[in-house]
N, C-alpha and C. Protein backbone atom coordinates (compact mmCIF):
# COMPACT_ATOMS: atom_id res chain seq x y z
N UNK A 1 0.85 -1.16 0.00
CA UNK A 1 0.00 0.00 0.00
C UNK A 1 0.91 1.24 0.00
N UNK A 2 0.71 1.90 -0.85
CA UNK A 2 1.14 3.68 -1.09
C UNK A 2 1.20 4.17 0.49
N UNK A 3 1.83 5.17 0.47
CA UNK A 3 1.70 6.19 1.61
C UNK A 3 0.06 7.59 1.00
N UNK A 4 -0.02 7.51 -0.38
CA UNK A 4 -1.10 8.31 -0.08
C UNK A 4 -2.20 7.19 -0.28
N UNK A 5 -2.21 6.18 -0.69
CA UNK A 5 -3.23 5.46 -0.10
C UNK A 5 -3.33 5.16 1.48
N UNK A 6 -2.56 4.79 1.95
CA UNK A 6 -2.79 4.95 3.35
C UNK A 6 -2.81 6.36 3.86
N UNK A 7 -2.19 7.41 3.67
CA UNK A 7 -3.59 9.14 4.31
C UNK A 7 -4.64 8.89 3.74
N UNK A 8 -4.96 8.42 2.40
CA UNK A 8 -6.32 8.78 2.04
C UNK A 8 -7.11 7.72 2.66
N UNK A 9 -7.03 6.77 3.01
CA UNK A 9 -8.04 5.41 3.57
C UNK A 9 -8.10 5.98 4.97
N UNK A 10 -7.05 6.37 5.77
CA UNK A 10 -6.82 7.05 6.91
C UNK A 10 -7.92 7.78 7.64
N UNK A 11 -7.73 9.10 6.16
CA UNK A 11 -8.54 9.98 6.19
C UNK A 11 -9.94 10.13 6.25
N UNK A 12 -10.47 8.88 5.49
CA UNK A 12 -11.96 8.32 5.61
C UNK A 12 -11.87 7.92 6.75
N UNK A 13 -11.69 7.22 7.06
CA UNK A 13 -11.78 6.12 8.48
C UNK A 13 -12.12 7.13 9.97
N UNK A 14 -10.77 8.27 9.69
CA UNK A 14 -11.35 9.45 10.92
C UNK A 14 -12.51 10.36 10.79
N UNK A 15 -12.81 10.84 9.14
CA UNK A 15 -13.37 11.87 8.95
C UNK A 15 -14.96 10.87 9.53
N UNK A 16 -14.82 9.26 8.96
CA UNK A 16 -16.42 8.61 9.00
C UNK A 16 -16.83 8.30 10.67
N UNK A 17 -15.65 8.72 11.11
CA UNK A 17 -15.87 8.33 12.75
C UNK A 17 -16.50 9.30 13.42
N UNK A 18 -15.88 10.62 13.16
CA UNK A 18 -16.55 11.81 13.43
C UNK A 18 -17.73 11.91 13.37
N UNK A 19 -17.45 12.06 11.67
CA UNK A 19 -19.13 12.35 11.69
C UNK A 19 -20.25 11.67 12.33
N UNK A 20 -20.12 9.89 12.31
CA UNK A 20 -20.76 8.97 13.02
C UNK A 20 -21.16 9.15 14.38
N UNK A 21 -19.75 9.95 14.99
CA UNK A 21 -19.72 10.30 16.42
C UNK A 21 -20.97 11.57 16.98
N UNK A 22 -20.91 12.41 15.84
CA UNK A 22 -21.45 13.50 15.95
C UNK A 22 -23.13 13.24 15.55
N UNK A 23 -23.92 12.60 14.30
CA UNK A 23 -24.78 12.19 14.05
C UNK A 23 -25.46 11.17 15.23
N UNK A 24 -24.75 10.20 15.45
CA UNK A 24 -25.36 9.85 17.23
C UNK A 24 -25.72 10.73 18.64
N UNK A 25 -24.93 11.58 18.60
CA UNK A 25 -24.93 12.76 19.59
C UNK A 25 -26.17 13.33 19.27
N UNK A 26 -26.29 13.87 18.03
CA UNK A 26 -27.33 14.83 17.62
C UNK A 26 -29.07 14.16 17.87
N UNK A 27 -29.16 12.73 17.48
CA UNK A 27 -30.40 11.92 17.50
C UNK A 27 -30.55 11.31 19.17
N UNK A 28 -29.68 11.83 19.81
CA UNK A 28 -29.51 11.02 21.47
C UNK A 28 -29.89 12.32 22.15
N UNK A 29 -30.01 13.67 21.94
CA UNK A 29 -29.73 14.59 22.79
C UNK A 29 -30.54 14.68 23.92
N UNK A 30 -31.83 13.95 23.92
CA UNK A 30 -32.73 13.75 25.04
C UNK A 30 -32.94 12.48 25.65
N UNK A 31 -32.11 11.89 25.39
CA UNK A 31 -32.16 10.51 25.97
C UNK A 31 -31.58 10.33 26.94
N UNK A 32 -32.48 11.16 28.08
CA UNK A 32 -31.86 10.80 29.55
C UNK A 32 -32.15 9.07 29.87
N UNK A 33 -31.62 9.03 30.86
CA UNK A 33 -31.88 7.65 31.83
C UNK A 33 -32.18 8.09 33.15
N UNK A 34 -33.24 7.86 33.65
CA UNK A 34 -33.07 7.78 35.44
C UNK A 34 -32.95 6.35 36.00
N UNK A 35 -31.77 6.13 36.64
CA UNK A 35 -31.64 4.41 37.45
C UNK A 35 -31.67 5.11 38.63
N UNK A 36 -32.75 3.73 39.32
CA UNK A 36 -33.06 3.96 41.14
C UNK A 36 -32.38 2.76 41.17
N UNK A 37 -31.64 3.06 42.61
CA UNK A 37 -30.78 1.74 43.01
C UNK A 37 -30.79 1.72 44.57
N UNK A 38 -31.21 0.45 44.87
CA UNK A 38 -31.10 0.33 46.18
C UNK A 38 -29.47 -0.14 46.57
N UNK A 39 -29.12 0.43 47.86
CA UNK A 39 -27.87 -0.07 48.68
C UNK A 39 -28.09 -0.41 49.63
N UNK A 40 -27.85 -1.47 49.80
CA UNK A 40 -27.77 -2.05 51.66
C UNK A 40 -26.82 -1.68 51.91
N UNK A 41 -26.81 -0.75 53.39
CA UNK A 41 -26.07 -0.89 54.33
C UNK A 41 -26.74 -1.02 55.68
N UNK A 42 -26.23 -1.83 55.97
CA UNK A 42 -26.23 -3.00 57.09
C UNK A 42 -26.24 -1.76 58.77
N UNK A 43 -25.43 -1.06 58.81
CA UNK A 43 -25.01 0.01 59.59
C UNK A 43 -25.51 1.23 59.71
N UNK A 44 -26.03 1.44 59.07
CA UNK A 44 -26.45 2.61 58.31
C UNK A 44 -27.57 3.59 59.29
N UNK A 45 -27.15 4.61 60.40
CA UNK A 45 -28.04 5.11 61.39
C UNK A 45 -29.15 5.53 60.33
N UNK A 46 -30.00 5.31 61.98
CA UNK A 46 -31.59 5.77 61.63
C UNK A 46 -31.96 6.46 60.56
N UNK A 47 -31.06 7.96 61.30
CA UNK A 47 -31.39 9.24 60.65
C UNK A 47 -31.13 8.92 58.98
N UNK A 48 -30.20 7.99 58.42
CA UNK A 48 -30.19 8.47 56.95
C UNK A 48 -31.09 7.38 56.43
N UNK A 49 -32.10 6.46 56.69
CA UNK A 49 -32.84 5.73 56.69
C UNK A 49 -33.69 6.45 55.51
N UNK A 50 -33.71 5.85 53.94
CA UNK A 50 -34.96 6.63 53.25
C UNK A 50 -34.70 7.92 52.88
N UNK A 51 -33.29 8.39 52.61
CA UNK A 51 -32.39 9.42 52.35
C UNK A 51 -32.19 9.08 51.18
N UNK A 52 -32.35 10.05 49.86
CA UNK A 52 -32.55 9.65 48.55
C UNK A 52 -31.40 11.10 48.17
N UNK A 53 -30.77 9.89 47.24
CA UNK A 53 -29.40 11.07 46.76
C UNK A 53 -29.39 11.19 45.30
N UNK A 54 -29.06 12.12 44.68
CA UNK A 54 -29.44 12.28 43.10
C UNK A 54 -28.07 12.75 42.83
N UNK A 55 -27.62 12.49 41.43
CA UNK A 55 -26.85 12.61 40.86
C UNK A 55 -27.03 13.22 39.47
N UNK A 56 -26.68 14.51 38.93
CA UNK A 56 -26.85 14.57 37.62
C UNK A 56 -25.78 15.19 37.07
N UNK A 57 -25.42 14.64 35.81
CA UNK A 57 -23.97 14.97 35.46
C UNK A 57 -23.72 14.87 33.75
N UNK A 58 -22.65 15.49 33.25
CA UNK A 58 -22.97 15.94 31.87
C UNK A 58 -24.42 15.99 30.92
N UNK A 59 -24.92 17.03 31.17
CA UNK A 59 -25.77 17.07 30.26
C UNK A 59 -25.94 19.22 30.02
N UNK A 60 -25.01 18.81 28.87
CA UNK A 60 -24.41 20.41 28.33
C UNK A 60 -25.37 20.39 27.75
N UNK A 61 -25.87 21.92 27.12
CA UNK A 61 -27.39 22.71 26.63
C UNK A 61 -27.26 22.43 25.17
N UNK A 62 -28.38 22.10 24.68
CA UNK A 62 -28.15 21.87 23.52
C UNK A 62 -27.96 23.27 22.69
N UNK A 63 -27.55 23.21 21.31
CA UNK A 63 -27.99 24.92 20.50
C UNK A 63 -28.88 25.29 20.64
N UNK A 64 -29.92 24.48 20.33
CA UNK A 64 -31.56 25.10 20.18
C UNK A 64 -31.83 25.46 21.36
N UNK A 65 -31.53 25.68 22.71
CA UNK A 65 -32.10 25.76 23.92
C UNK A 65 -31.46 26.70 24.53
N UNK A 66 -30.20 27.43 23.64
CA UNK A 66 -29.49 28.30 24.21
C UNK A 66 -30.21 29.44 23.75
N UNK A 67 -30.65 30.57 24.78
CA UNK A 67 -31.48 32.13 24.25
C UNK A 67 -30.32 33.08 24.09
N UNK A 68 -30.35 33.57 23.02
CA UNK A 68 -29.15 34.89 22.86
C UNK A 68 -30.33 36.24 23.42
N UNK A 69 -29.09 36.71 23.79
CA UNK A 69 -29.42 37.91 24.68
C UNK A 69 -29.74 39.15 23.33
């Protein structure tokens, strides 16, 4: 194999990843998940008994949802 056949096969291979990467992103943008998970702990005082903890994490604004001033 050539050296510009290998940039040019290269070159597909990253440019089709991207885009792939980016076209999934775009059709996912509301596809949260909420998982409830129980933990036993065995020890665990009264007081935090039924103590519910949330976690929410990357979820950057989409374009359409950003308001210009």
């Amino acid at each position: 194999m050539t050296r510009s056949r290998f940039l040019l096969k290269s070159g597909f291979l990253v440019g089709g990843t991207l885009m792939g990467t980016l076209l999934y992103g775009l059709s996912n943008k509301y596809n949260y998940h909420v998982r409830k998970l129980k933990l036993p702990y065995p020890n665990l005082p009264a007081a935090f008994k039924g103590l519910k903890i949330v976690q929410i994490s990357d979820i950057p604004p989409a374009p359409s949802t950003i308001r210009k001033p």
